[in-house]
PDB file of N, CA and C in Angstrom:
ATOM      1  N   UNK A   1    -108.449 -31.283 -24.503  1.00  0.00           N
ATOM      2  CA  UNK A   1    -107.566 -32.418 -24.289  1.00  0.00           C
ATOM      3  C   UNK A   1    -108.060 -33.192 -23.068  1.00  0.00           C
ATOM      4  N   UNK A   2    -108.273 -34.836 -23.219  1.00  0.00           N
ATOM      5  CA  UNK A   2    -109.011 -35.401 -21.811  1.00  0.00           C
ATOM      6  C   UNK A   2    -107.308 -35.923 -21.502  1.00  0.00           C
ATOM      7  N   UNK A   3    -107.708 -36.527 -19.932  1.00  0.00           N
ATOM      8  CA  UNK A   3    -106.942 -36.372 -19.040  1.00  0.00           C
ATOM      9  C   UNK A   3    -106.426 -37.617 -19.708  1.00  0.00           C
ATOM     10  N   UNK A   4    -106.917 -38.803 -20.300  1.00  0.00           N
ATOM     11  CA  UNK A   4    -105.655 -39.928 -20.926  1.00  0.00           C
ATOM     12  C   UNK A   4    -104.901 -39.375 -21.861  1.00  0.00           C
ATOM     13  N   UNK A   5    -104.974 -38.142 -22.593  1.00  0.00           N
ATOM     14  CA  UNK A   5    -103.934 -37.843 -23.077  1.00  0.00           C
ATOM     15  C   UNK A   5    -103.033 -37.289 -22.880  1.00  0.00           C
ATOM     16  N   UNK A   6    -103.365 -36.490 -21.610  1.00  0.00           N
ATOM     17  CA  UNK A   6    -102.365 -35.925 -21.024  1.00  0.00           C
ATOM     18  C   UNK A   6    -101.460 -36.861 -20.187  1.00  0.00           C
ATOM     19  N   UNK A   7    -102.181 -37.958 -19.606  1.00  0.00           N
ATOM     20  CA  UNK A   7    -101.341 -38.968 -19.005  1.00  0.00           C
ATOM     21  C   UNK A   7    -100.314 -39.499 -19.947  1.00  0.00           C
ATOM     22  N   UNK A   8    -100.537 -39.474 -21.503  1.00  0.00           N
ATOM     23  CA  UNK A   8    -100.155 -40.379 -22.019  1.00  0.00           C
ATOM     24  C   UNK A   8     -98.973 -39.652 -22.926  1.00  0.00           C
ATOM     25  N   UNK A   9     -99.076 -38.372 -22.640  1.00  0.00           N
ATOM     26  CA  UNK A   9     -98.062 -37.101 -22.842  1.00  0.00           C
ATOM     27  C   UNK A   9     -96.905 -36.927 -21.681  1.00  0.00           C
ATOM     28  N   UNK A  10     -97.544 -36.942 -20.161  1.00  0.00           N
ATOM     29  CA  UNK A  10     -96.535 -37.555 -18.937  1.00  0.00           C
ATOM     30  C   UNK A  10     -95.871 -38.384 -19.036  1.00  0.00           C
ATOM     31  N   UNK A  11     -96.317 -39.886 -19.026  1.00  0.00           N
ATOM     32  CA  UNK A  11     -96.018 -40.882 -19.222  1.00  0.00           C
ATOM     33  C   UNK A  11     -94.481 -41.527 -20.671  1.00  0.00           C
ATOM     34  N   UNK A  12     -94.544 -40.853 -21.598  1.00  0.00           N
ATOM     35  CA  UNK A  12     -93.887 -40.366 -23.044  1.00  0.00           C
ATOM     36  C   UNK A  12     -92.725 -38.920 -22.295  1.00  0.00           C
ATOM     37  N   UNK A  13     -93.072 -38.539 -21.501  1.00  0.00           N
ATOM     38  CA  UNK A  13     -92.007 -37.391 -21.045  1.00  0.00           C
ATOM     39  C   UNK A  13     -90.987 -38.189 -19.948  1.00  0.00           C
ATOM     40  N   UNK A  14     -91.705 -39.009 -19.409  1.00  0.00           N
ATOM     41  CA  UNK A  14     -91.021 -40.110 -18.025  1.00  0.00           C
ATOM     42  C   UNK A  14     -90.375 -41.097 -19.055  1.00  0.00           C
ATOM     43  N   UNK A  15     -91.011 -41.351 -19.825  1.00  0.00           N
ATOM     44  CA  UNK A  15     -89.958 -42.632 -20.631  1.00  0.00           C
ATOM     45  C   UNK A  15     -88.441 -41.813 -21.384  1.00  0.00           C
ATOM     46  N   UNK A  16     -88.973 -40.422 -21.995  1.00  0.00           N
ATOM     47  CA  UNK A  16     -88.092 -39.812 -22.661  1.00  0.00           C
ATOM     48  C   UNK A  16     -86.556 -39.579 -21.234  1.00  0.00           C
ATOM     49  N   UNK A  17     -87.126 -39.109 -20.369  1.00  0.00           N
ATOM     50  CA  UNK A  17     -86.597 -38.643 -18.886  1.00  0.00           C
ATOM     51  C   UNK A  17     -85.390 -40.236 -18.439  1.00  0.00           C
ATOM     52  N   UNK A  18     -86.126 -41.050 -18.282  1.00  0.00           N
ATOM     53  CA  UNK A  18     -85.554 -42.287 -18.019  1.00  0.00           C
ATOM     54  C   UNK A  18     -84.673 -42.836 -19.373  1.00  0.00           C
ATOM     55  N   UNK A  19     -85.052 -42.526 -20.480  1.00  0.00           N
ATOM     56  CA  UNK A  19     -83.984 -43.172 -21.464  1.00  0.00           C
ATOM     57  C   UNK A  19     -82.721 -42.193 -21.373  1.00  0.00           C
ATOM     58  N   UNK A  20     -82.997 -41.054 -21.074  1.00  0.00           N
ATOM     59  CA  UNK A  20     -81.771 -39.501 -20.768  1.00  0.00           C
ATOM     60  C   UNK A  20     -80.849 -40.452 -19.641  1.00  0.00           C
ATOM     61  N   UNK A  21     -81.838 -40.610 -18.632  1.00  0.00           N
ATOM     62  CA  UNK A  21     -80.708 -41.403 -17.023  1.00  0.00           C
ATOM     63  C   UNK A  21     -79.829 -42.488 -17.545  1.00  0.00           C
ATOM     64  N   UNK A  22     -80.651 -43.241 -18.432  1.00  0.00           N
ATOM     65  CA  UNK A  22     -79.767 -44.301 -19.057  1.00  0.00           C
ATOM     66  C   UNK A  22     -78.613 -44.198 -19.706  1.00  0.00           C
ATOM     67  N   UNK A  23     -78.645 -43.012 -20.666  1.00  0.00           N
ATOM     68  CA  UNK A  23     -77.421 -42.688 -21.560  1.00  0.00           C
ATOM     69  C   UNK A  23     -76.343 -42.488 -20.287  1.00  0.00           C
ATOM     70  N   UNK A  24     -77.320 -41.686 -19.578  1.00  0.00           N
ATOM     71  CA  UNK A  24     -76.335 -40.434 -19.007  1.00  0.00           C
ATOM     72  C   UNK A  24     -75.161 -41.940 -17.788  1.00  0.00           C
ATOM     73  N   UNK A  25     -76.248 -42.795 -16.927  1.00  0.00           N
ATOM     74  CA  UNK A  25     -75.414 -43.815 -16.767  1.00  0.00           C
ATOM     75  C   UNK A  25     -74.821 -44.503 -17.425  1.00  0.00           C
ATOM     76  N   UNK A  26     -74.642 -45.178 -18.865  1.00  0.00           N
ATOM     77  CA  UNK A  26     -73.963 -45.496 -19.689  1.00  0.00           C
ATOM     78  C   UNK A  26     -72.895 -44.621 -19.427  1.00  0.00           C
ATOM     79  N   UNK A  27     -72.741 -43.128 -19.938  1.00  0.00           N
ATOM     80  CA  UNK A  27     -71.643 -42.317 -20.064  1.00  0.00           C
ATOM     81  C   UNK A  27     -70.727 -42.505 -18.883  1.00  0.00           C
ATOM     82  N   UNK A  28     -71.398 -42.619 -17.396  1.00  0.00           N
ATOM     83  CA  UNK A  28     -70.687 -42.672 -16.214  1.00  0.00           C
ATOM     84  C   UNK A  28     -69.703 -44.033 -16.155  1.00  0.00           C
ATOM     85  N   UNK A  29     -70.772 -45.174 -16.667  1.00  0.00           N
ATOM     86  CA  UNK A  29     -70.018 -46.398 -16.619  1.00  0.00           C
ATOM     87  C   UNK A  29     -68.682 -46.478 -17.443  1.00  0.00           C
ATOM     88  N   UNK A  30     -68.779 -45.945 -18.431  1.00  0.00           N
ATOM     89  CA  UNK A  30     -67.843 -45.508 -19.835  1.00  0.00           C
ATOM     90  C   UNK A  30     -66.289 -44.953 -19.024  1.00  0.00           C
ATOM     91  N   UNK A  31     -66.878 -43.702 -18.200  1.00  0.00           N
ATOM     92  CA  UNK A  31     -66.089 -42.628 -17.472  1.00  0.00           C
ATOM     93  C   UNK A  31     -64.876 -43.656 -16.580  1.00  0.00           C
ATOM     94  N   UNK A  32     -66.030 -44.266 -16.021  1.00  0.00           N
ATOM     95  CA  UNK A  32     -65.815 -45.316 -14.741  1.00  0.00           C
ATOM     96  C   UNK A  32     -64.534 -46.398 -14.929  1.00  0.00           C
ATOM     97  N   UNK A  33     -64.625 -47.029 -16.298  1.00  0.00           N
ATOM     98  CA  UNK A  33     -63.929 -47.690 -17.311  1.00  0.00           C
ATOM     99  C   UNK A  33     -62.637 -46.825 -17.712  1.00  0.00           C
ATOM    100  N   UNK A  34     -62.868 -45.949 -18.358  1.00  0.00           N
ATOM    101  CA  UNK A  34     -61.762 -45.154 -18.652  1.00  0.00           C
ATOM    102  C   UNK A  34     -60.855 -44.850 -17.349  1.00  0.00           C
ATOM    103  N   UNK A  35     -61.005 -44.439 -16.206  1.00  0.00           N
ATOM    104  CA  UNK A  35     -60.690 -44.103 -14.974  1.00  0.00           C
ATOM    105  C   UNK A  35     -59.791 -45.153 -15.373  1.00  0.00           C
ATOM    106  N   UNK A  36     -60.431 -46.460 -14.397  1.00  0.00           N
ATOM    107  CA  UNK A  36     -59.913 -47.754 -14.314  1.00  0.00           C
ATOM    108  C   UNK A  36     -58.502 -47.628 -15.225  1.00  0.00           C
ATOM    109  N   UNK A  37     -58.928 -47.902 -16.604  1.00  0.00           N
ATOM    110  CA  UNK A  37     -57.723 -47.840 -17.122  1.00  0.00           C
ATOM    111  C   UNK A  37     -56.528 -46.973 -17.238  1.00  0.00           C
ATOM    112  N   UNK A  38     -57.089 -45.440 -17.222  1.00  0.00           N
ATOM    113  CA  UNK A  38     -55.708 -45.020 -16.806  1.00  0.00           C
ATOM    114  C   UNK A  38     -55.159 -45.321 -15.067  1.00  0.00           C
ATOM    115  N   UNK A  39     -56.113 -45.758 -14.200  1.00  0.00           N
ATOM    116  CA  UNK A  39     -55.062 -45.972 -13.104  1.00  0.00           C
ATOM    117  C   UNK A  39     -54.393 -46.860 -13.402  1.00  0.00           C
ATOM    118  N   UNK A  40     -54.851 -48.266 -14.025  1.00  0.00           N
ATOM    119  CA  UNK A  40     -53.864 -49.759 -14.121  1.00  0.00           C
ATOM    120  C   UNK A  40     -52.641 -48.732 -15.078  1.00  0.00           C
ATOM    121  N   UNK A  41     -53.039 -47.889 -16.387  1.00  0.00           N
ATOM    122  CA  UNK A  41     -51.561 -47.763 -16.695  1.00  0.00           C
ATOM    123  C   UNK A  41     -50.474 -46.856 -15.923  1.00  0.00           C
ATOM    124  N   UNK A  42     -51.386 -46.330 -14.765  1.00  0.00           N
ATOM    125  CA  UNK A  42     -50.836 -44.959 -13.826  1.00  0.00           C
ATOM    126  C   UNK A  42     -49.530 -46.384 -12.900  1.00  0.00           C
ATOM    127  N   UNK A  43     -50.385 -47.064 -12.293  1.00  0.00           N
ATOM    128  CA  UNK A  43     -49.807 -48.424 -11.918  1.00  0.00           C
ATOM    129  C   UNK A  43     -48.352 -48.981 -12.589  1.00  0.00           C
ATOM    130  N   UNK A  44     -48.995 -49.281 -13.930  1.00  0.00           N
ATOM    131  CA  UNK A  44     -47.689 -49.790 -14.457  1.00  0.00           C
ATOM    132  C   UNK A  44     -46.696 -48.879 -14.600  1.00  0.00           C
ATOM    133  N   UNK A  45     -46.656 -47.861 -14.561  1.00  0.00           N
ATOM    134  CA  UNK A  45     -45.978 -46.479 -14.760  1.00  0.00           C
ATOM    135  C   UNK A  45     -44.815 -46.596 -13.345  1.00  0.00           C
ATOM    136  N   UNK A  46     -45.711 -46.753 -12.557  1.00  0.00           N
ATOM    137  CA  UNK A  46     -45.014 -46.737 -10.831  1.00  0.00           C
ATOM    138  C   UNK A  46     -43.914 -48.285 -10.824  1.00  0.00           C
ATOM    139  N   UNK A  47     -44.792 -49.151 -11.031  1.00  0.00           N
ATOM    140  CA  UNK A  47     -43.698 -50.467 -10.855  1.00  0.00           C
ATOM    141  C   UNK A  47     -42.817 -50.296 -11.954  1.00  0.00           C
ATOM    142  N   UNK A  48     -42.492 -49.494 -13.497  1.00  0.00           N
ATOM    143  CA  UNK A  48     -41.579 -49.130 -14.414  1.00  0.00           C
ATOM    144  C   UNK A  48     -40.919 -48.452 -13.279  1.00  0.00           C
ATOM    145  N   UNK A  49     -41.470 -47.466 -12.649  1.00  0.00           N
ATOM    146  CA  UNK A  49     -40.296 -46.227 -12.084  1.00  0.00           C
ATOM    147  C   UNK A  49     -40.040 -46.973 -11.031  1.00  0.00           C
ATOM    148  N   UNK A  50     -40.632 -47.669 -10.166  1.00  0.00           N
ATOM    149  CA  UNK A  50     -40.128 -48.906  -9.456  1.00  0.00           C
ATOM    150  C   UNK A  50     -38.902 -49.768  -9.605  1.00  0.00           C
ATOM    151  N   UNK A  51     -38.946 -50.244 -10.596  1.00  0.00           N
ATOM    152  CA  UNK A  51     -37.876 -51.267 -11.134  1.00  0.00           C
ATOM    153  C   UNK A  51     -36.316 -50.640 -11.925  1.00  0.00           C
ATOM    154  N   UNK A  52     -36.592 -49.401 -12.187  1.00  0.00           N
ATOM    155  CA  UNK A  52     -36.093 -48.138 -12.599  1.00  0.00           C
ATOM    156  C   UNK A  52     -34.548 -48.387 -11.312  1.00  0.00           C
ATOM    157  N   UNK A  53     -35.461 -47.342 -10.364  1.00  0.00           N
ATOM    158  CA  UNK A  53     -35.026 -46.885  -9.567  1.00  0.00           C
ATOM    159  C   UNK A  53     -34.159 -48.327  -8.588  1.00  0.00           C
ATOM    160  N   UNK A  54     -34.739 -49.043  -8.395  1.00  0.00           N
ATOM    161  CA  UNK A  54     -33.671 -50.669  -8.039  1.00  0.00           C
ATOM    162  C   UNK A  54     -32.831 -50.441  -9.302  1.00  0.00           C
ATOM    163  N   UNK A  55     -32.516 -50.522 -10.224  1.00  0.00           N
ATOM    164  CA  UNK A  55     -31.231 -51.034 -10.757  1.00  0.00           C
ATOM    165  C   UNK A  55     -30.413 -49.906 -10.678  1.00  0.00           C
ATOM    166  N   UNK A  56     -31.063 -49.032 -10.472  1.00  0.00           N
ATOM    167  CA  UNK A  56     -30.174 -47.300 -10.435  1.00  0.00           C
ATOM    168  C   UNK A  56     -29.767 -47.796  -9.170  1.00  0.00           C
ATOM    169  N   UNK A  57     -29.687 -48.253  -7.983  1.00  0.00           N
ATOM    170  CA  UNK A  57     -29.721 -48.566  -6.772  1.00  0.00           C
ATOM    171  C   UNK A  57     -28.266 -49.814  -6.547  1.00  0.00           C
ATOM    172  N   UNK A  58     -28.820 -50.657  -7.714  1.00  0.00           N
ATOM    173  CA  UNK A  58     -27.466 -51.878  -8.301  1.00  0.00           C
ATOM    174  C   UNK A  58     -26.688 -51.753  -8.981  1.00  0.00           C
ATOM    175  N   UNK A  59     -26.483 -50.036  -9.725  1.00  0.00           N
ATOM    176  CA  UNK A  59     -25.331 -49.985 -10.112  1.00  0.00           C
ATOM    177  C   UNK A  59     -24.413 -48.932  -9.190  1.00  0.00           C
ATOM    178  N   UNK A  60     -25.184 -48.405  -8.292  1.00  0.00           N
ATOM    179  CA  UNK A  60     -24.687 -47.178  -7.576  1.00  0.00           C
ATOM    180  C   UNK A  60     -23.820 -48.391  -6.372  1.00  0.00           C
ATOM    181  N   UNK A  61     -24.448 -49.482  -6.184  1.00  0.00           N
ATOM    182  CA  UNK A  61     -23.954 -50.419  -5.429  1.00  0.00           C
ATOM    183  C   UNK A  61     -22.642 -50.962  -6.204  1.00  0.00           C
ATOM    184  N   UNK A  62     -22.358 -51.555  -7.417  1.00  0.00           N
ATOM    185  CA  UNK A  62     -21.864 -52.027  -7.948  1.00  0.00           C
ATOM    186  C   UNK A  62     -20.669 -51.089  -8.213  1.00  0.00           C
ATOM    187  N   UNK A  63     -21.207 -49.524  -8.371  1.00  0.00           N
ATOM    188  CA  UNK A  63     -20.200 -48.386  -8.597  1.00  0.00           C
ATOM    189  C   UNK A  63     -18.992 -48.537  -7.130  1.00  0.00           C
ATOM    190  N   UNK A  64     -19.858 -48.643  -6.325  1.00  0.00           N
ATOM    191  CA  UNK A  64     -19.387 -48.869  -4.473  1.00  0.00           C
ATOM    192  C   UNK A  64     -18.580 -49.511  -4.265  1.00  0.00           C
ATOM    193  N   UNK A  65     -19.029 -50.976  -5.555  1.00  0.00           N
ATOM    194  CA  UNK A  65     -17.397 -52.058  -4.848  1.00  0.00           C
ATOM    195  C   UNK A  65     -16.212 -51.704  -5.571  1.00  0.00           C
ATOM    196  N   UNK A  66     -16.967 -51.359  -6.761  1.00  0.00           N
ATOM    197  CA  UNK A  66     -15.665 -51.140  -8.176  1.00  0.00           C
ATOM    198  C   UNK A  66     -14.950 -50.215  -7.209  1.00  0.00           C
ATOM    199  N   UNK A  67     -15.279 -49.036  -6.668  1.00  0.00           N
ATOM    200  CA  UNK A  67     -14.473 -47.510  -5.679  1.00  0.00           C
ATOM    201  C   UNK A  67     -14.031 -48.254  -4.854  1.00  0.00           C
ATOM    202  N   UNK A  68     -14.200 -49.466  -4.061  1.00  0.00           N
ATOM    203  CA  UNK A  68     -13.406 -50.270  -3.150  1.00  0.00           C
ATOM    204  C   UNK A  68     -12.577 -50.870  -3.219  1.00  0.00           C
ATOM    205  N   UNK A  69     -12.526 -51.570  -4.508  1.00  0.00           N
ATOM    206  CA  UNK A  69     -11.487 -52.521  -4.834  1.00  0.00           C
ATOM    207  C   UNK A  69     -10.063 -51.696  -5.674  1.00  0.00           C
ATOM    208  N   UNK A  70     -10.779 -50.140  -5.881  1.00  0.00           N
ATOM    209  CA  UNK A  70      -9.681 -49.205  -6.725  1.00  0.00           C
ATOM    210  C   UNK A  70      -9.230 -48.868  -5.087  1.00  0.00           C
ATOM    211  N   UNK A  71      -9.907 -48.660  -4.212  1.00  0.00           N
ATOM    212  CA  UNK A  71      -8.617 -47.920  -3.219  1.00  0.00           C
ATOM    213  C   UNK A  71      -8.142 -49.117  -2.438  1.00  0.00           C
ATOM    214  N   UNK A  72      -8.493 -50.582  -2.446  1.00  0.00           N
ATOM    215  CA  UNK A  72      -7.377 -51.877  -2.192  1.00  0.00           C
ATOM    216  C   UNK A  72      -6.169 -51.462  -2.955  1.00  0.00           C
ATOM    217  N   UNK A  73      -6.437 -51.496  -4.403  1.00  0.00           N
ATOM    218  CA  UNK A  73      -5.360 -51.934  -5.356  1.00  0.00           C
ATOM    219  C   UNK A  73      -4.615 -50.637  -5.107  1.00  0.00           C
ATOM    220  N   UNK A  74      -4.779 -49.198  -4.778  1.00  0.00           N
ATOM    221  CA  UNK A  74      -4.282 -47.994  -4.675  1.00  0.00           C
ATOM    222  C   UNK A  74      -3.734 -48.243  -2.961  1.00  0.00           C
ATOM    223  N   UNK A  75      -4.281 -48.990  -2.136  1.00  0.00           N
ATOM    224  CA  UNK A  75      -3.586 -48.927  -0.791  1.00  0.00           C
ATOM    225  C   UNK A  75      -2.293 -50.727  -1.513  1.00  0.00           C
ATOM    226  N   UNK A  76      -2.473 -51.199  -2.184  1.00  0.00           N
ATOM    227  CA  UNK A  76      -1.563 -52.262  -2.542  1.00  0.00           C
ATOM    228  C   UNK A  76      -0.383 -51.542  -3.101  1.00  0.00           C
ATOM    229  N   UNK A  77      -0.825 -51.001  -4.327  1.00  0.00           N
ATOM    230  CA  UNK A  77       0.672 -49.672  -4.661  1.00  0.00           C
ATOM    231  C   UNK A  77       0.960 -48.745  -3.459  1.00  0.00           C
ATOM    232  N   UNK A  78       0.748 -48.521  -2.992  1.00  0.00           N
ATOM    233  CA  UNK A  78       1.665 -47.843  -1.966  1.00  0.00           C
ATOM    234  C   UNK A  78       1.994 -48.629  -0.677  1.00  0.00           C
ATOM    235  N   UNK A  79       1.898 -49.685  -0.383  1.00  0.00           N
ATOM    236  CA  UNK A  79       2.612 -50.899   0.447  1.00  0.00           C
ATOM    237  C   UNK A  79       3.494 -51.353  -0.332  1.00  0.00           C
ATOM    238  N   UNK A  80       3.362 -51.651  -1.843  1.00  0.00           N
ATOM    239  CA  UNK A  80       4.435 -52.041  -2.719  1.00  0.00           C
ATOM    240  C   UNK A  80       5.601 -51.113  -2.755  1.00  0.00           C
ATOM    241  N   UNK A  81       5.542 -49.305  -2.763  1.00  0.00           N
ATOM    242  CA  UNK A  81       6.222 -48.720  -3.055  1.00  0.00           C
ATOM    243  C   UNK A  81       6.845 -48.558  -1.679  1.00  0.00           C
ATOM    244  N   UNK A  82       5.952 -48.672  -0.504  1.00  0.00           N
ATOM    245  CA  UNK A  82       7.099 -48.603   0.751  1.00  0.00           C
ATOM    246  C   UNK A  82       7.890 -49.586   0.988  1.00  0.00           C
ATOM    247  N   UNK A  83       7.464 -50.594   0.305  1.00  0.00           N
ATOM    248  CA  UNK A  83       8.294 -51.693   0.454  1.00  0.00           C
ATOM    249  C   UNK A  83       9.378 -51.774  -0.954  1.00  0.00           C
ATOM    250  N   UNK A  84       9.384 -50.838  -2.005  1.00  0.00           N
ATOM    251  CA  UNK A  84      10.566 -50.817  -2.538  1.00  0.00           C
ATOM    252  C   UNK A  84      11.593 -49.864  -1.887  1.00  0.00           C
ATOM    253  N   UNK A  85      10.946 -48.979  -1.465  1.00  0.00           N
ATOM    254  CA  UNK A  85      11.812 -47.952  -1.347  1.00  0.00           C
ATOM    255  C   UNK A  85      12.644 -48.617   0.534  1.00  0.00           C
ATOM    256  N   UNK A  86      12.367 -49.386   0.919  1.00  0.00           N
ATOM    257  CA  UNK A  86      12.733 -49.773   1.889  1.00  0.00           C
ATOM    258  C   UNK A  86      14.003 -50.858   1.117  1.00  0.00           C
ATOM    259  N   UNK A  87      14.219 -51.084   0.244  1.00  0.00           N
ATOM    260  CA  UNK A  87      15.304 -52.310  -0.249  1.00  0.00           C
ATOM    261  C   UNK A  87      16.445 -51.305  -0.218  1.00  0.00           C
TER     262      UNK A  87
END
């Protein structure tokens, strides 16, 4: 075997070698991509449990006035009733 064929056997092993890096970066870029997308939906996940958690927040508020305005109307009946029982 002369030495251009062996170069030309190297050379065919370096191309084979370098088309491998290529896939293999393809696959990473692929990986890279996929990542990406589950963080954006990891993301949307958070501003859902985000927006979640505010209205759980506006009704626990809303629960707050409704319990306020029941112990007005509950301190109103019993000013009403001291004031019947005073006639």
């Amino acid at each position: 075997m002369n030495i251009e064929h062996k170069i030309a056997e190297v050379e065919h092993e370096i191309a084979e070698v370098e088309h491998k890096i290529a896939d293999v970066e393809h696959e990473i870029t692929y990986v890279e991509h996929e990542i990406a997308d589950v963080e954006h939906k990891i993301a949307d996940v958070e501003h859902k449990i985000a927006d979640v958690e505010n209205k759980i927040a506006d009704v626990e508020h809303e629960i707050a006035e409704v319990e306020h305005k029941i112990a007005n109307v509950e301190l109103e009946i019993v000013e009403i009733a001291y004031l019947f029982d005073k006639l």
